[in-house]
PDB file of N, CA and C in Angstrom:
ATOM      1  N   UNK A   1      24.117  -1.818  17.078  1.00  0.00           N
ATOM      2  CA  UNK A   1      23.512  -2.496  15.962  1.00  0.00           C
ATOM      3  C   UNK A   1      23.971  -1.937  14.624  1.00  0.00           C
ATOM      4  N   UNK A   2      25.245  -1.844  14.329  1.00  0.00           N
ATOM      5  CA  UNK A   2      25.346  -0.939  13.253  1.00  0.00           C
ATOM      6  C   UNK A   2      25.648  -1.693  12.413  1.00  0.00           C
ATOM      7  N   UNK A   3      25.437  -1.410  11.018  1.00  0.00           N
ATOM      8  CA  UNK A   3      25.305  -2.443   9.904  1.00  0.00           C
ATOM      9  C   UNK A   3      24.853  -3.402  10.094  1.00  0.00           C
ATOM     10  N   UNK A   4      23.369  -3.868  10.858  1.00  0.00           N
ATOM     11  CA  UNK A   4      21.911  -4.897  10.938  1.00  0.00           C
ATOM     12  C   UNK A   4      21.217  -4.443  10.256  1.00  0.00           C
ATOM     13  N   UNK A   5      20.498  -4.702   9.536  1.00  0.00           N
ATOM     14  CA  UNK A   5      19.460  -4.450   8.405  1.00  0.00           C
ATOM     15  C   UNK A   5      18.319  -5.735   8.749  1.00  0.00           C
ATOM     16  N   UNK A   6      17.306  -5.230   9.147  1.00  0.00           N
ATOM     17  CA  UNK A   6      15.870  -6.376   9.806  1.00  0.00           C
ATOM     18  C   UNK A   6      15.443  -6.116   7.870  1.00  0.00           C
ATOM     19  N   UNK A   7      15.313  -7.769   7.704  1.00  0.00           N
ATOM     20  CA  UNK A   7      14.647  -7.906   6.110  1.00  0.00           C
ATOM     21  C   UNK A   7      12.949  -7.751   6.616  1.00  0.00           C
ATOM     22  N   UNK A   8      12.189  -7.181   7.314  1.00  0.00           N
ATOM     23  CA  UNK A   8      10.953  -6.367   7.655  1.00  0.00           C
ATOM     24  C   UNK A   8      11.040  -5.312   6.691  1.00  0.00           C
ATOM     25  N   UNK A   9       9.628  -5.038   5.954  1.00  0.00           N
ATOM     26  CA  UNK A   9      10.152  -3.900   5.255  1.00  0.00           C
ATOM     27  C   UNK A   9       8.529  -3.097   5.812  1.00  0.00           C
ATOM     28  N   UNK A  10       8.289  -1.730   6.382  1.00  0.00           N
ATOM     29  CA  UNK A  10       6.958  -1.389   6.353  1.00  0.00           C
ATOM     30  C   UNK A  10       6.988  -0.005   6.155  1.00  0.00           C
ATOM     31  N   UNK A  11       6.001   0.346   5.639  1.00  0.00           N
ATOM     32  CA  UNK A  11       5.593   1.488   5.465  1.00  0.00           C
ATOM     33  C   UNK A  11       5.075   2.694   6.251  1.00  0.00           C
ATOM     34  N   UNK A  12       5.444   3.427   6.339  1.00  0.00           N
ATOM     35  CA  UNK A  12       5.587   4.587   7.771  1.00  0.00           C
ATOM     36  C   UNK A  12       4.554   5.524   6.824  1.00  0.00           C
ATOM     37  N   UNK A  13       4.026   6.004   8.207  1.00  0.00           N
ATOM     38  CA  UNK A  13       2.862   7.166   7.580  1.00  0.00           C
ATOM     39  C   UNK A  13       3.605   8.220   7.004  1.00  0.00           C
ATOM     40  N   UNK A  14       3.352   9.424   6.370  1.00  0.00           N
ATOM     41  CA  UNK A  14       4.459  10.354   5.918  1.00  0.00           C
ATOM     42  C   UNK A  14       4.399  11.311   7.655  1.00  0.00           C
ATOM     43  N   UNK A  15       3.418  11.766   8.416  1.00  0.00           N
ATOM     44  CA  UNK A  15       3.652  12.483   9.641  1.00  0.00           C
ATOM     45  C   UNK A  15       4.915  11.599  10.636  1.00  0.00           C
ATOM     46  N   UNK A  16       5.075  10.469  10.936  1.00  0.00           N
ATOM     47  CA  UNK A  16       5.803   9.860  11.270  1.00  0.00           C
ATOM     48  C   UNK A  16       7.116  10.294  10.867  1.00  0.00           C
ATOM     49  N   UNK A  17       7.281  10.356   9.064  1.00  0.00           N
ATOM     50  CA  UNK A  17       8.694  10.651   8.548  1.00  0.00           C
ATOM     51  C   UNK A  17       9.174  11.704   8.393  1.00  0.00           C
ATOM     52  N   UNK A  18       7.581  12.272   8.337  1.00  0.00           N
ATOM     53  CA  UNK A  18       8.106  14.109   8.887  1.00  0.00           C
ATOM     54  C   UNK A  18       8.733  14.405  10.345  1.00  0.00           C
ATOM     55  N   UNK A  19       8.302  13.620  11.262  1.00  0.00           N
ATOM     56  CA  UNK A  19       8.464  13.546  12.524  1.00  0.00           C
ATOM     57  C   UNK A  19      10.065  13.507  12.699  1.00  0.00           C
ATOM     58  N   UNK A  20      10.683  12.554  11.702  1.00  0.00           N
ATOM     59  CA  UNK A  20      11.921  12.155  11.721  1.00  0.00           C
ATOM     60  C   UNK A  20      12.804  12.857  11.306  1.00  0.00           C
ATOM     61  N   UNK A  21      12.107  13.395  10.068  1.00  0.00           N
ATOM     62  CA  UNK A  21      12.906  14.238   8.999  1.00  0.00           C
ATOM     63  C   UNK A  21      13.023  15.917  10.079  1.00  0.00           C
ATOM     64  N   UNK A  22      12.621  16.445  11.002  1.00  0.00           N
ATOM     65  CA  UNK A  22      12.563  16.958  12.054  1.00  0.00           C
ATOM     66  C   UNK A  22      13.614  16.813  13.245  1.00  0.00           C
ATOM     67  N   UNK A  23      13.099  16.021  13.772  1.00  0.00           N
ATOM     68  CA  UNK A  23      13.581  15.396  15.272  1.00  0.00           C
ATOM     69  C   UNK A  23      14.918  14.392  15.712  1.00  0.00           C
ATOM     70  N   UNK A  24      14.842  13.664  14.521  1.00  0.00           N
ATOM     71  CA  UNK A  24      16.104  12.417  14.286  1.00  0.00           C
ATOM     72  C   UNK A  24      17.288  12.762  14.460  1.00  0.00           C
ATOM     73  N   UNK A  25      18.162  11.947  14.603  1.00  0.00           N
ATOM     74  CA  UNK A  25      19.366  12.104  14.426  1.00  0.00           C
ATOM     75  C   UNK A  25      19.796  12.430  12.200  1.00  0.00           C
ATOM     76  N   UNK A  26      21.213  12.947  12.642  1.00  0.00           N
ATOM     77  CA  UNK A  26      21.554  12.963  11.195  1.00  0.00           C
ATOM     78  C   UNK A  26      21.535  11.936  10.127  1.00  0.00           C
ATOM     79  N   UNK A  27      21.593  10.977  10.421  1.00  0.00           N
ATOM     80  CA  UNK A  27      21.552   9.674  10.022  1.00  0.00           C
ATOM     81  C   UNK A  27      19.756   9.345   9.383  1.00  0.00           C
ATOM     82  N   UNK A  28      19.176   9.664  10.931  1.00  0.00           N
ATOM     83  CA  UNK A  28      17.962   9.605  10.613  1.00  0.00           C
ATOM     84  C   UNK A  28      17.015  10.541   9.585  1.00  0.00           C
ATOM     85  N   UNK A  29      17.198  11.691  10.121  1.00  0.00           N
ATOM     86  CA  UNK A  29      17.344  12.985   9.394  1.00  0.00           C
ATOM     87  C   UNK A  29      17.151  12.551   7.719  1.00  0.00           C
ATOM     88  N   UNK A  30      18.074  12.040   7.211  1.00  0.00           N
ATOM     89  CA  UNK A  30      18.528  11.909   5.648  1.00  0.00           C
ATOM     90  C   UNK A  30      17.957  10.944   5.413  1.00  0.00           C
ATOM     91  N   UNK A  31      17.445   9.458   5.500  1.00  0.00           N
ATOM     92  CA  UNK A  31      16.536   8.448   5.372  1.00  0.00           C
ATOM     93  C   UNK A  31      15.210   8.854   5.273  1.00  0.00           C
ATOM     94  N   UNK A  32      14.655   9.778   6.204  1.00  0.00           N
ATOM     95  CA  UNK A  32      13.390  10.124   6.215  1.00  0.00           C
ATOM     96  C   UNK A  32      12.902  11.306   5.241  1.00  0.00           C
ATOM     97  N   UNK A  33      13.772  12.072   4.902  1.00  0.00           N
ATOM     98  CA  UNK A  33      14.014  12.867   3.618  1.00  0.00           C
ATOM     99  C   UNK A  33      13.928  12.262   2.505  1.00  0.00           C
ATOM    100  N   UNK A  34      14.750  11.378   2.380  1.00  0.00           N
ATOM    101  CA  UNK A  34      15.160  10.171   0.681  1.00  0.00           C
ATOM    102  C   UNK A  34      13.305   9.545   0.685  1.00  0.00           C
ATOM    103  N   UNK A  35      13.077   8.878   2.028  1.00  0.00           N
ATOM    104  CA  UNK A  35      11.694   8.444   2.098  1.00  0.00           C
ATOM    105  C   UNK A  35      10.453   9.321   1.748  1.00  0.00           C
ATOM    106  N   UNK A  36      10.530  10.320   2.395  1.00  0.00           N
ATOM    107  CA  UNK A  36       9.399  11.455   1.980  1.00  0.00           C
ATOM    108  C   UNK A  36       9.396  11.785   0.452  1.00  0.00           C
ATOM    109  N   UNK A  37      10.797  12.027  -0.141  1.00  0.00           N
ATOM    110  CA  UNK A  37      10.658  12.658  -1.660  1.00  0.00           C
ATOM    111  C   UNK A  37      10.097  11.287  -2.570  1.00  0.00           C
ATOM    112  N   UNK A  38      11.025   9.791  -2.310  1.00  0.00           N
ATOM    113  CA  UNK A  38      10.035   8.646  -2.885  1.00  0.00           C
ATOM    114  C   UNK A  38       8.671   8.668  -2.761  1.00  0.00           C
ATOM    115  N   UNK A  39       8.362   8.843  -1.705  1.00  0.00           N
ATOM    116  CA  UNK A  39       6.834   8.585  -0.865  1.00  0.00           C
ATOM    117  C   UNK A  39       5.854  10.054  -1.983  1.00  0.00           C
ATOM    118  N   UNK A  40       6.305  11.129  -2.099  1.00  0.00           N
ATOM    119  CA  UNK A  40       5.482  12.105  -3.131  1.00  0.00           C
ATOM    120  C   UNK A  40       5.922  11.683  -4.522  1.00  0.00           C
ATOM    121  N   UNK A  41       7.013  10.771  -4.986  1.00  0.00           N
ATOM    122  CA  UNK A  41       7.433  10.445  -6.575  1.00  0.00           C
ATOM    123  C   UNK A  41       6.290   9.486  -6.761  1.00  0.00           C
ATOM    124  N   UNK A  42       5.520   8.658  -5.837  1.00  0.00           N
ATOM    125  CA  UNK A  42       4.811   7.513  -5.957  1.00  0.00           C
ATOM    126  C   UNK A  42       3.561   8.114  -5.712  1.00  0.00           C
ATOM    127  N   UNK A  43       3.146   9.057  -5.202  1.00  0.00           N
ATOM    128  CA  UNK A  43       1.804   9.710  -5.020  1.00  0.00           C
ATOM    129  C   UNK A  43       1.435  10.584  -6.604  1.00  0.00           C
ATOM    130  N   UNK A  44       2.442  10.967  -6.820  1.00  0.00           N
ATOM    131  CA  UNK A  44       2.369  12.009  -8.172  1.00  0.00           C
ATOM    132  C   UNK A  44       2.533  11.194  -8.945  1.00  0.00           C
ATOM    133  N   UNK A  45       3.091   9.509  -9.104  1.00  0.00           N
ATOM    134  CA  UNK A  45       2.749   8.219 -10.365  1.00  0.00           C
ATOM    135  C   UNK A  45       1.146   8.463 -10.397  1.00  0.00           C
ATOM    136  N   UNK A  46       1.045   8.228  -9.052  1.00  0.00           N
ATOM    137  CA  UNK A  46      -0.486   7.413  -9.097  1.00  0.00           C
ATOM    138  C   UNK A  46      -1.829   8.565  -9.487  1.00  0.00           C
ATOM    139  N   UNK A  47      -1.186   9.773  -9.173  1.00  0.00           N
ATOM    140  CA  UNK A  47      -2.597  10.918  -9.981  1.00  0.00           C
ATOM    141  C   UNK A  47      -2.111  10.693 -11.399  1.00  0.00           C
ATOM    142  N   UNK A  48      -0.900  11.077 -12.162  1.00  0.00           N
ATOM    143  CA  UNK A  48      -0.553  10.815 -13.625  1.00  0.00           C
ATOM    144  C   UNK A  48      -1.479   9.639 -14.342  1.00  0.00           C
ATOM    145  N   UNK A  49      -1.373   8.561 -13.359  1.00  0.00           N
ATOM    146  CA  UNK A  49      -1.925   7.207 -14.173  1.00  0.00           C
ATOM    147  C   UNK A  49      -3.765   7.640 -14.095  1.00  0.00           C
ATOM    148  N   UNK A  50      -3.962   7.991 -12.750  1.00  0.00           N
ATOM    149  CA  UNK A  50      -5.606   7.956 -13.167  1.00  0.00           C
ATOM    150  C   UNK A  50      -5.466   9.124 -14.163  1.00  0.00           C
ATOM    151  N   UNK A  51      -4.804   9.649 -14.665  1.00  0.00           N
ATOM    152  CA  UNK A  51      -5.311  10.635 -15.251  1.00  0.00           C
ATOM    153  C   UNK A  51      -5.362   9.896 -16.407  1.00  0.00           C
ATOM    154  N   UNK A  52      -4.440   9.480 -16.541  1.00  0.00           N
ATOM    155  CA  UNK A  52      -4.102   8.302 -18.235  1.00  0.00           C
ATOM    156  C   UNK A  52      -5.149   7.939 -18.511  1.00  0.00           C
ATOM    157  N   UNK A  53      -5.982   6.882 -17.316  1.00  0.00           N
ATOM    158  CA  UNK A  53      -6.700   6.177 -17.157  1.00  0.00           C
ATOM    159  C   UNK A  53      -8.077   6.815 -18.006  1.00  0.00           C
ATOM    160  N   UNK A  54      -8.021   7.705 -17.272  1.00  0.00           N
ATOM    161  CA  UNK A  54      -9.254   8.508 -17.551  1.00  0.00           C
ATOM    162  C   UNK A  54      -9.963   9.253 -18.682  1.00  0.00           C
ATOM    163  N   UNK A  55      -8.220   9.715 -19.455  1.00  0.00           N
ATOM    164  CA  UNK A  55      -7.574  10.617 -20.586  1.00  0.00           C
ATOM    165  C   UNK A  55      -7.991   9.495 -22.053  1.00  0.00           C
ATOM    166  N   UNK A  56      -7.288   8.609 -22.070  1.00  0.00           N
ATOM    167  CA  UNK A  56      -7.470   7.710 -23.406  1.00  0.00           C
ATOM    168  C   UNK A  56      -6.616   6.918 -23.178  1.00  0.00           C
ATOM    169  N   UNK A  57      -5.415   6.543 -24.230  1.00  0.00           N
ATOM    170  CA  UNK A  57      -4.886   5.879 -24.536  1.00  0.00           C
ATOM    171  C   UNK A  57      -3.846   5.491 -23.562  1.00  0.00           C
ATOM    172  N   UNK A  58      -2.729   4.446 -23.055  1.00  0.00           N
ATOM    173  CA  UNK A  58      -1.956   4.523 -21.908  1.00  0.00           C
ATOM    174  C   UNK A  58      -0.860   4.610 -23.261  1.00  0.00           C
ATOM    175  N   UNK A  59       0.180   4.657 -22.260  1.00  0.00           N
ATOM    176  CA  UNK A  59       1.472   4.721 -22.588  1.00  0.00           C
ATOM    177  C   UNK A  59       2.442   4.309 -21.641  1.00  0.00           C
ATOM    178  N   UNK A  60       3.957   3.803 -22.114  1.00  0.00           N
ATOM    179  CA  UNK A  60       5.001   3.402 -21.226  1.00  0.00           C
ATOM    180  C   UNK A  60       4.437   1.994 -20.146  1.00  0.00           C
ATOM    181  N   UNK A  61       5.222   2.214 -18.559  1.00  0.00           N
ATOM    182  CA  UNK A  61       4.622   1.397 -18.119  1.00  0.00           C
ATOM    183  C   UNK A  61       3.127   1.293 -17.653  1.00  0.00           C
ATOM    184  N   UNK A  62       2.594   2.565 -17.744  1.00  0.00           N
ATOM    185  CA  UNK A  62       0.666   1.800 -17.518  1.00  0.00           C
ATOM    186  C   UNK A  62      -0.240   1.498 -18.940  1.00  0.00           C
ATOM    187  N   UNK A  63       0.682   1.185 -20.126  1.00  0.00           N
ATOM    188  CA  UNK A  63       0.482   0.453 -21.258  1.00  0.00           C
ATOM    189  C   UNK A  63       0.268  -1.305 -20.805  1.00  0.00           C
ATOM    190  N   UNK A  64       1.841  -1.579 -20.134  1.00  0.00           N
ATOM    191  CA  UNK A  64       2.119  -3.047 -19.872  1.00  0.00           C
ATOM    192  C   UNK A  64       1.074  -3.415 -18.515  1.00  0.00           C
ATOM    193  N   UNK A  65       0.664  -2.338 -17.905  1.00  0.00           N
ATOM    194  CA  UNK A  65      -0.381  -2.963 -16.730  1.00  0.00           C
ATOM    195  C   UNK A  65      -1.523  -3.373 -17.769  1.00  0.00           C
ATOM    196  N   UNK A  66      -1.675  -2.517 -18.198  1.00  0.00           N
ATOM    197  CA  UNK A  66      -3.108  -2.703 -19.605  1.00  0.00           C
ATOM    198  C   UNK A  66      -2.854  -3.752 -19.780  1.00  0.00           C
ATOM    199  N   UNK A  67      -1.855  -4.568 -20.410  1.00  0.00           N
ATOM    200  CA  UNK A  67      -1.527  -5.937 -21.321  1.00  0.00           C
ATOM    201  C   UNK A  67      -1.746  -7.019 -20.644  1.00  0.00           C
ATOM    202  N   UNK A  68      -1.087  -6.969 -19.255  1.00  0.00           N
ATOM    203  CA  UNK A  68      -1.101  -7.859 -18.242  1.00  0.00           C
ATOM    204  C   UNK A  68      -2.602  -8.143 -17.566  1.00  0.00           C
ATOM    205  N   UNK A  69      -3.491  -6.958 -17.553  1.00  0.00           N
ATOM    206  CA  UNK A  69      -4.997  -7.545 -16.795  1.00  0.00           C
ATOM    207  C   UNK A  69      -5.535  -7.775 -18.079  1.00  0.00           C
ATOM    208  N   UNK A  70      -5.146  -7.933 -19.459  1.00  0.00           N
ATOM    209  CA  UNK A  70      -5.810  -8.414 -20.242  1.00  0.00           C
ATOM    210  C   UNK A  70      -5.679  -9.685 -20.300  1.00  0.00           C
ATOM    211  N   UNK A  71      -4.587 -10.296 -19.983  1.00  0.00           N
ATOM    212  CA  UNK A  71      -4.346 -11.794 -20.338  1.00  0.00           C
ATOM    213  C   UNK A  71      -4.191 -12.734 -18.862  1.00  0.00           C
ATOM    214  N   UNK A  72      -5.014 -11.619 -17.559  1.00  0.00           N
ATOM    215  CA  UNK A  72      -5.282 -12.573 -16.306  1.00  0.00           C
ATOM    216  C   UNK A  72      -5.682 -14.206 -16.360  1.00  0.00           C
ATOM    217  N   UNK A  73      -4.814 -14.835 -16.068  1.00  0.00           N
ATOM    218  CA  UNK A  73      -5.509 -16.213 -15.341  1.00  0.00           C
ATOM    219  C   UNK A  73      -5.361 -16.718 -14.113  1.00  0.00           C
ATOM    220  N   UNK A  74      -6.246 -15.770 -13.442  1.00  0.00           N
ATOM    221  CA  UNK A  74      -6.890 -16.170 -12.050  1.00  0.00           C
ATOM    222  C   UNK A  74      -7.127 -17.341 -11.711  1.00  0.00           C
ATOM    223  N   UNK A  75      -7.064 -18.123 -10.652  1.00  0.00           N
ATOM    224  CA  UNK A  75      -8.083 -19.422  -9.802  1.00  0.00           C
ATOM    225  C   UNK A  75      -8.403 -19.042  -8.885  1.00  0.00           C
ATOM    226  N   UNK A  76      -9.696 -19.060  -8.310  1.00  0.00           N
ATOM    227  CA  UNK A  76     -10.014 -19.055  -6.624  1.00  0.00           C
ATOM    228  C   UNK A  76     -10.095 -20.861  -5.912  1.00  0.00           C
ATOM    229  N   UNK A  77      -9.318 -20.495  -4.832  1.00  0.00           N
ATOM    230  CA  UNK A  77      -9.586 -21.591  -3.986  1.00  0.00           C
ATOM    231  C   UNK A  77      -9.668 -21.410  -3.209  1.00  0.00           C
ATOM    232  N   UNK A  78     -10.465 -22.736  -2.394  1.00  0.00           N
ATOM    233  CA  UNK A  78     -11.231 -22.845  -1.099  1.00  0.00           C
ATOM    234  C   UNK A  78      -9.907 -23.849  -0.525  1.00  0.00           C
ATOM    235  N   UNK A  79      -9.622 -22.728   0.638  1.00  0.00           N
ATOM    236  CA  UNK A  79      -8.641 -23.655   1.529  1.00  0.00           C
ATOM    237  C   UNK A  79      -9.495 -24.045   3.223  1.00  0.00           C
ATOM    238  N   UNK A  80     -10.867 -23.726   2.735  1.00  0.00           N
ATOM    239  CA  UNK A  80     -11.875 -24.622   3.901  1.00  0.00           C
ATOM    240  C   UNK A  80     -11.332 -24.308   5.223  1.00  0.00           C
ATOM    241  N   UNK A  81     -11.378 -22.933   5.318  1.00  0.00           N
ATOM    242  CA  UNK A  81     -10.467 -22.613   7.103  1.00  0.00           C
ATOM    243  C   UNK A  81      -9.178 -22.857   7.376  1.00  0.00           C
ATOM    244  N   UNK A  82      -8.407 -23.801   6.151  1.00  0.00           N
ATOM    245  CA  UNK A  82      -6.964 -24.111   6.581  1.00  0.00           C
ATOM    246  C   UNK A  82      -5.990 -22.996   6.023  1.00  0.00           C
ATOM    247  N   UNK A  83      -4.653 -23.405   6.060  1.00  0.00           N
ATOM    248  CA  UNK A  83      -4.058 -22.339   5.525  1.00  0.00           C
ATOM    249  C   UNK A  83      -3.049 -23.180   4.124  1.00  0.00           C
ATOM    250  N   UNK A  84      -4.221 -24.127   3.387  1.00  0.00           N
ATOM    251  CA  UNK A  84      -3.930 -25.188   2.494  1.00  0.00           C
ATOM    252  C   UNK A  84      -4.028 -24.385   1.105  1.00  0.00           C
ATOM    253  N   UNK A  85      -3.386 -23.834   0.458  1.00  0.00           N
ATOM    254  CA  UNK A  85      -3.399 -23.048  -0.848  1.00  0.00           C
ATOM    255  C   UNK A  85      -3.490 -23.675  -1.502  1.00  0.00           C
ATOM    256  N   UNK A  86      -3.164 -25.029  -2.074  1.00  0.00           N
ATOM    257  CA  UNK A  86      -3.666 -25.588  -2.948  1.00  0.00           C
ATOM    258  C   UNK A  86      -5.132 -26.501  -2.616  1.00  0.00           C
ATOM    259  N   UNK A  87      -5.968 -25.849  -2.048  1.00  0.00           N
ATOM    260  CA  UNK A  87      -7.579 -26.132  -1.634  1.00  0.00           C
ATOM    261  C   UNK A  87      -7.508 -26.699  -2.970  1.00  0.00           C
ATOM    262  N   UNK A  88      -9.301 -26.949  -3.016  1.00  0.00           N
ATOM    263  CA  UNK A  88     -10.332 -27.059  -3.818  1.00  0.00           C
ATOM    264  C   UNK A  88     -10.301 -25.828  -5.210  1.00  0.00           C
ATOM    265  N   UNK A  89     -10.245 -25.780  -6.205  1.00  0.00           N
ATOM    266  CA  UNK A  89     -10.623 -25.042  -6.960  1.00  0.00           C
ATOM    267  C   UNK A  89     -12.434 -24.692  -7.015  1.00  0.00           C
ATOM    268  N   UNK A  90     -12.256 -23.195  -7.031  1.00  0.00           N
ATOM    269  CA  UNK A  90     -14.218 -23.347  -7.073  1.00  0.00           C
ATOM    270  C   UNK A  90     -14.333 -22.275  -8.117  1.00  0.00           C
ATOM    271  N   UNK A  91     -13.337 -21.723  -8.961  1.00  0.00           N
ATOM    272  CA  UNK A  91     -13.561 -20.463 -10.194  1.00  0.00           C
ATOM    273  C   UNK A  91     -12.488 -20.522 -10.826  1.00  0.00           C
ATOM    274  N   UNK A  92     -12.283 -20.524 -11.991  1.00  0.00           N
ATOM    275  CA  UNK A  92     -11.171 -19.863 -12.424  1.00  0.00           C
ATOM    276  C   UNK A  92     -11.640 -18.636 -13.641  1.00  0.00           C
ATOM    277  N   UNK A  93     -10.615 -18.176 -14.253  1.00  0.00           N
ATOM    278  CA  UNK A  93     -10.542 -16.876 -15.002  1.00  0.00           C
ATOM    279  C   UNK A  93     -11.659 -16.991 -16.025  1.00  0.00           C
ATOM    280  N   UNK A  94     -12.849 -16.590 -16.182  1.00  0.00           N
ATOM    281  CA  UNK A  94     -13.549 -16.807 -17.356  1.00  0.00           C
ATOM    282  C   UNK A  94     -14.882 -17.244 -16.953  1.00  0.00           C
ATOM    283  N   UNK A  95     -14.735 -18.467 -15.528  1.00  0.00           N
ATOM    284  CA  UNK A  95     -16.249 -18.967 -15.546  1.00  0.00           C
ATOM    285  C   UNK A  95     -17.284 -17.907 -14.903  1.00  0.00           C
ATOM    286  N   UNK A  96     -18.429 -18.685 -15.341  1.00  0.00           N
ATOM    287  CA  UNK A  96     -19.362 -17.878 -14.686  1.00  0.00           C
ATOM    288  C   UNK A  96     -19.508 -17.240 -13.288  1.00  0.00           C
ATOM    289  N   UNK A  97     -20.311 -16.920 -12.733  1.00  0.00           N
ATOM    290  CA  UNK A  97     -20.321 -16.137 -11.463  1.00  0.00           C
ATOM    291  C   UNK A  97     -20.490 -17.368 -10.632  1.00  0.00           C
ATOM    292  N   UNK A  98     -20.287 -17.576  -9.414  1.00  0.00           N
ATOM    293  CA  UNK A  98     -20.887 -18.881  -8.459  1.00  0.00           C
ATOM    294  C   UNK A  98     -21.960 -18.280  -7.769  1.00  0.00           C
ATOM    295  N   UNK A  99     -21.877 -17.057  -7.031  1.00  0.00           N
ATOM    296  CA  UNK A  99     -23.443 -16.398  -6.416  1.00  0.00           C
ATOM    297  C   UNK A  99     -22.504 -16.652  -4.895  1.00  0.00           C
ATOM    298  N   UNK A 100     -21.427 -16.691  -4.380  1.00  0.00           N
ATOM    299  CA  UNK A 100     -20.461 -16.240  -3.645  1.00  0.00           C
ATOM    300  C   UNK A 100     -19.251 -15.707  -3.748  1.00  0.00           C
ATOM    301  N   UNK A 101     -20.104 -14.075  -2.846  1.00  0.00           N
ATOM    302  CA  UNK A 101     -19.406 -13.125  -3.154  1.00  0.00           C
ATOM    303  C   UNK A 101     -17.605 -12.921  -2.849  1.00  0.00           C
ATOM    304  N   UNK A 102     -17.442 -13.950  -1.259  1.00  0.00           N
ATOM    305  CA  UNK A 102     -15.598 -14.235  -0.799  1.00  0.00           C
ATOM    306  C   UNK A 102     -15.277 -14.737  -2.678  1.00  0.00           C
ATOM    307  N   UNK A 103     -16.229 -15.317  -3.661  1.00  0.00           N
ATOM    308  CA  UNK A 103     -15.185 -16.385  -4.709  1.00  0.00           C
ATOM    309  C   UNK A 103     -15.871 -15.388  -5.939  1.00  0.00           C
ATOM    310  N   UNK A 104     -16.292 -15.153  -6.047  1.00  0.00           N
ATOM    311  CA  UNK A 104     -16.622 -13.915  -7.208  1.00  0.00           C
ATOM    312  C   UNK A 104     -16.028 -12.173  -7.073  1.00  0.00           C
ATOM    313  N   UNK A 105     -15.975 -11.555  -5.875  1.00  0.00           N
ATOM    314  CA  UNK A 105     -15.255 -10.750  -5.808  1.00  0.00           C
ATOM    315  C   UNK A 105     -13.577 -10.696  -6.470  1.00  0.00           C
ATOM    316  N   UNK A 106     -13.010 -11.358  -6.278  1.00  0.00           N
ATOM    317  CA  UNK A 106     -11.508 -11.389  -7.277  1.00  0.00           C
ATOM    318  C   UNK A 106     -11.542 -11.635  -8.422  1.00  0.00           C
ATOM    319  N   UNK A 107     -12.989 -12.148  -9.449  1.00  0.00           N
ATOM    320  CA  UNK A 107     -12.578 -12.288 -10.798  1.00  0.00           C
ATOM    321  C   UNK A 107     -14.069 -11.167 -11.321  1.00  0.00           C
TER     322      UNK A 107
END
């Protein structure tokens, strides 16, 4: 199978990639390494940002997340058991609450 690439993309626990980064072949070996150091670059984003969060003001890109949930326009729809996405509209961004929680939980 060499040079197949499955467009599947999933996420491996880090013990798994330690497992690899261990046990694997050389090939494997070096993937699960590149994966582990991404996998702590994205753990150490995500304490930085709550800290932002928490700290005051944002900056850089968790400025533009700021900008973006400011100017959300959400719809909820009812696809009535089907797998029909363009259902029924029953909320969009702004209205009041309906008093169901599946259509009030996302806005």
């Amino acid at each position: 199978m060499t040079g197949y690439r499955n467009p599947l993309h999933c996420a491996l626990p880090p013990f798994i990639l330690e497992n690899l980064a261990t046990r694997g072949d050389d090939g494997q070996r070096a993937r699960a390494a590149r994966a582990l150091n991404r996998d702590q670059s994205i753990r150490l984003a995500r304490v930085e940002n709550a800290r932002a969060r928490a700290a005051g003001p944002r900056e850089g890109a968790n400025a533009l997340a700021v900008k973006a949930e400011a100017n959300l326009q959400r719809t909820i729809r009812d696809a009535q058991g089907q797998e029909d996405v363009e259902g029924k509209v029953v909320r969009r961004e702004g209205d009041k609450a309906t008093g169901d929680d599946a259509v009030d939980g996302g806005l």
